[in-house]
Protein backbone atom coordinates (compact mmCIF):
# COMPACT_ATOMS: atom_id res chain seq x y z
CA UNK A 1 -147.19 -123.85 -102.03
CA UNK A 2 -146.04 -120.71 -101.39
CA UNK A 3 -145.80 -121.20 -97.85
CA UNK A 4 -143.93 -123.76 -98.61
CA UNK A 5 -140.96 -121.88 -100.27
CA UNK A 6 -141.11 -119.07 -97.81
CA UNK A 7 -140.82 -121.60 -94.69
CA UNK A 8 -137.63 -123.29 -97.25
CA UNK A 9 -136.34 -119.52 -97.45
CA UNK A 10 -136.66 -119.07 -93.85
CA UNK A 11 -134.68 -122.31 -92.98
CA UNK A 12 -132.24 -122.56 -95.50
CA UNK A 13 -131.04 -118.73 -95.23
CA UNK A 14 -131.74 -117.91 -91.34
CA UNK A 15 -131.59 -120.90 -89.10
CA UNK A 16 -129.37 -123.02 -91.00
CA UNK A 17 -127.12 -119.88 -91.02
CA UNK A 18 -127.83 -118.93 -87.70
CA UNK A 19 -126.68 -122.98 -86.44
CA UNK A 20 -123.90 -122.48 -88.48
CA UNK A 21 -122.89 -119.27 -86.84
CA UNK A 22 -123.51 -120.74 -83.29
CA UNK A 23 -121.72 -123.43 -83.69
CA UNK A 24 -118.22 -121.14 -84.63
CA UNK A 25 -118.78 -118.56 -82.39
CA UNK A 26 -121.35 -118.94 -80.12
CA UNK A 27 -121.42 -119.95 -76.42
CA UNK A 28 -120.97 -123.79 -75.44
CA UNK A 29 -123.75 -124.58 -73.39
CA UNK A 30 -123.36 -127.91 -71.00
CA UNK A 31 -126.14 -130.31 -70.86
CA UNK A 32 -125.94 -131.58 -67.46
CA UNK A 33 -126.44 -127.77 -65.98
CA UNK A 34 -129.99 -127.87 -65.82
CA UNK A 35 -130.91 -123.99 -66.35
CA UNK A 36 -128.52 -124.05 -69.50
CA UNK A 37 -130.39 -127.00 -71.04
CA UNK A 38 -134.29 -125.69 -70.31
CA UNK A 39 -132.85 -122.63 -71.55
CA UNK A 40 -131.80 -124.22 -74.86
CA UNK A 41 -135.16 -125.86 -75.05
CA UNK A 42 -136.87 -122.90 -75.10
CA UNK A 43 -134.94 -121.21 -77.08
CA UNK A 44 -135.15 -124.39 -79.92
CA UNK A 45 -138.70 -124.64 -79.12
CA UNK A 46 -139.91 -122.80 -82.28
CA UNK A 47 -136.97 -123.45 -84.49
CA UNK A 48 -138.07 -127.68 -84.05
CA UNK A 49 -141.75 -126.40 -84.48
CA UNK A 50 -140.75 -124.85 -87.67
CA UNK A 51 -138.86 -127.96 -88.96
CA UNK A 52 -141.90 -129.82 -88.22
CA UNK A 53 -143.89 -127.85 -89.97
CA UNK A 54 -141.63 -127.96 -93.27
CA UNK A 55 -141.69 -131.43 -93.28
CA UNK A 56 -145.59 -131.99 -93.06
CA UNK A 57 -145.51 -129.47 -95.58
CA UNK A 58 -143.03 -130.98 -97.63
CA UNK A 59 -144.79 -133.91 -97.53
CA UNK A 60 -147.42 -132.67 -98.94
CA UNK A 61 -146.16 -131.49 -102.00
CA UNK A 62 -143.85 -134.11 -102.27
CA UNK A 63 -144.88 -135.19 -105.64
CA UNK A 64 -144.31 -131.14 -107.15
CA UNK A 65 -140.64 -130.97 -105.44
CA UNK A 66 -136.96 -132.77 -106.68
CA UNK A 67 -136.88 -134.56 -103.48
CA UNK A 68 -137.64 -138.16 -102.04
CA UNK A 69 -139.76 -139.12 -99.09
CA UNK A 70 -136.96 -140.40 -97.48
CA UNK A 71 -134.72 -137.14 -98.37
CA UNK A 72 -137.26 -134.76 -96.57
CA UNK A 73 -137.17 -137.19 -93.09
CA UNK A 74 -133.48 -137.04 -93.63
CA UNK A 75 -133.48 -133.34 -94.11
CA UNK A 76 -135.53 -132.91 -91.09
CA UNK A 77 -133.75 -134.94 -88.71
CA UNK A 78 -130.63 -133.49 -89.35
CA UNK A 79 -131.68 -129.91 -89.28
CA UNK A 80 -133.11 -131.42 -85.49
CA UNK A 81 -129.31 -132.72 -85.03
CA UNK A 82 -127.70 -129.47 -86.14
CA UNK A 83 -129.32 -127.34 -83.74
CA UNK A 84 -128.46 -129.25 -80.68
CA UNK A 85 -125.25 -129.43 -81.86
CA UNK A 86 -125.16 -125.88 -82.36
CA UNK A 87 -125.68 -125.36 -78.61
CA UNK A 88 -123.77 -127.93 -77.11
CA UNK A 89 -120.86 -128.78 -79.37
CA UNK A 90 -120.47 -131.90 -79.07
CA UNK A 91 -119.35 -133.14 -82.42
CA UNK A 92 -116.48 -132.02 -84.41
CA UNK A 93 -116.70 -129.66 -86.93
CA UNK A 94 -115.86 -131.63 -89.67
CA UNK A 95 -119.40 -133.67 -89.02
CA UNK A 96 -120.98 -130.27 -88.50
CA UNK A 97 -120.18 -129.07 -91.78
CA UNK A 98 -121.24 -132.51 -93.56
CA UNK A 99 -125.05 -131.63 -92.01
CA UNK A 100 -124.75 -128.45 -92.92
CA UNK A 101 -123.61 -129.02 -96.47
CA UNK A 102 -126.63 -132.15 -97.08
CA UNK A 103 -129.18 -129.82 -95.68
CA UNK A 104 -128.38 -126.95 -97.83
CA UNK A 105 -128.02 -128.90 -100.69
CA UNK A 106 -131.88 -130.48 -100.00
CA UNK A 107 -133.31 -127.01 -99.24
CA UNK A 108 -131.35 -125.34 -102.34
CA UNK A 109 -132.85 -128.22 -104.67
CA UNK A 110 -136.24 -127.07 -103.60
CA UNK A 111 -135.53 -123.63 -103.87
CA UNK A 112 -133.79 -124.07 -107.56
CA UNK A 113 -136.17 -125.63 -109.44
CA UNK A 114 -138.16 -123.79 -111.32
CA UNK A 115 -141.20 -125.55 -111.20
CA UNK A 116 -141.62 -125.43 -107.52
CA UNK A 117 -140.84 -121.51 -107.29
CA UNK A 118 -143.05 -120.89 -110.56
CA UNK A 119 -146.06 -122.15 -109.01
C-alpha cells in the first residue's frame, strides 16, 4: 500500500504538474514530423508505464480507497490524454484544465483519506 501512495504522490504532484506546465509553456511539438513524435514517445514512455502501473495498483486496493472501478480507468485514461496533449496541443485549454482538475481531484481523494495514508 505504500507504494501505492508514493506512485499517487509521484503523479499527482510531478507529472500532472509537469503536463500542466508543458502544456502553458512548453514547446508545441507536430505529430506528422516524424523525429518530433518518436521523440515524444520516448520521452512518455515511462510516464504511460507509470500510469499503468497506478492503475493495476489501484486496482488492487480498490476496495481500501474512496474511488470506483470505473473512476480509476477514467483517471488513467485521462492522465494518458493529458500527456499527449501536453506535447502536441491540440485541444484548448479550457478542456485541458477540465482533465487536469478531474484527475487531481481522483488522486487528492486517495491521498486525503485517512484510512488509505494510515495504513
Amino acid at each position: 500500500m505504500d507504494s501505492f501512495i508514493e506512485l499517487t504522490k509521484q503523479l499527482r504532484f510531478q507529472l500532472l504538474e509537469d503536463c500542466l506546465k508543458r502544456y502553458e509553456d512548453g514547446y508545441k511539438f507536430n505529430r506528422k514530423i516524424y523525429d518530433e513524435f518518436y521523440q515524444v514517445k520516448d520521452e512518455s514512455l515511462s510516464q504511460f508505464e507509470q500510469i499503468e502501473q497506478w492503475e493495476d495498483d489501484a486496482n488492487a486496493v480498490v476496495h481500501r480507497i474512496p474511488l470506483f472501478p470505473n473512476q480509476i480507468k477514467n483517471t488513467k485514461d485521462n492522465l494518458e490524454i493529458m500527456i499527449l496533449h501536453s506535447y502536441f496541443h491540440d485541444v484548448r485549454k479550457k478542456r485541458f484544465m477540465e482533465l487536469y482538475q478531474s484527475v487531481m481531484y481522483n488522486l487528492d481523494l486517495i491521498l486525503n483519506d485517512a484510512h488509505v495514508t494510515d495504513q
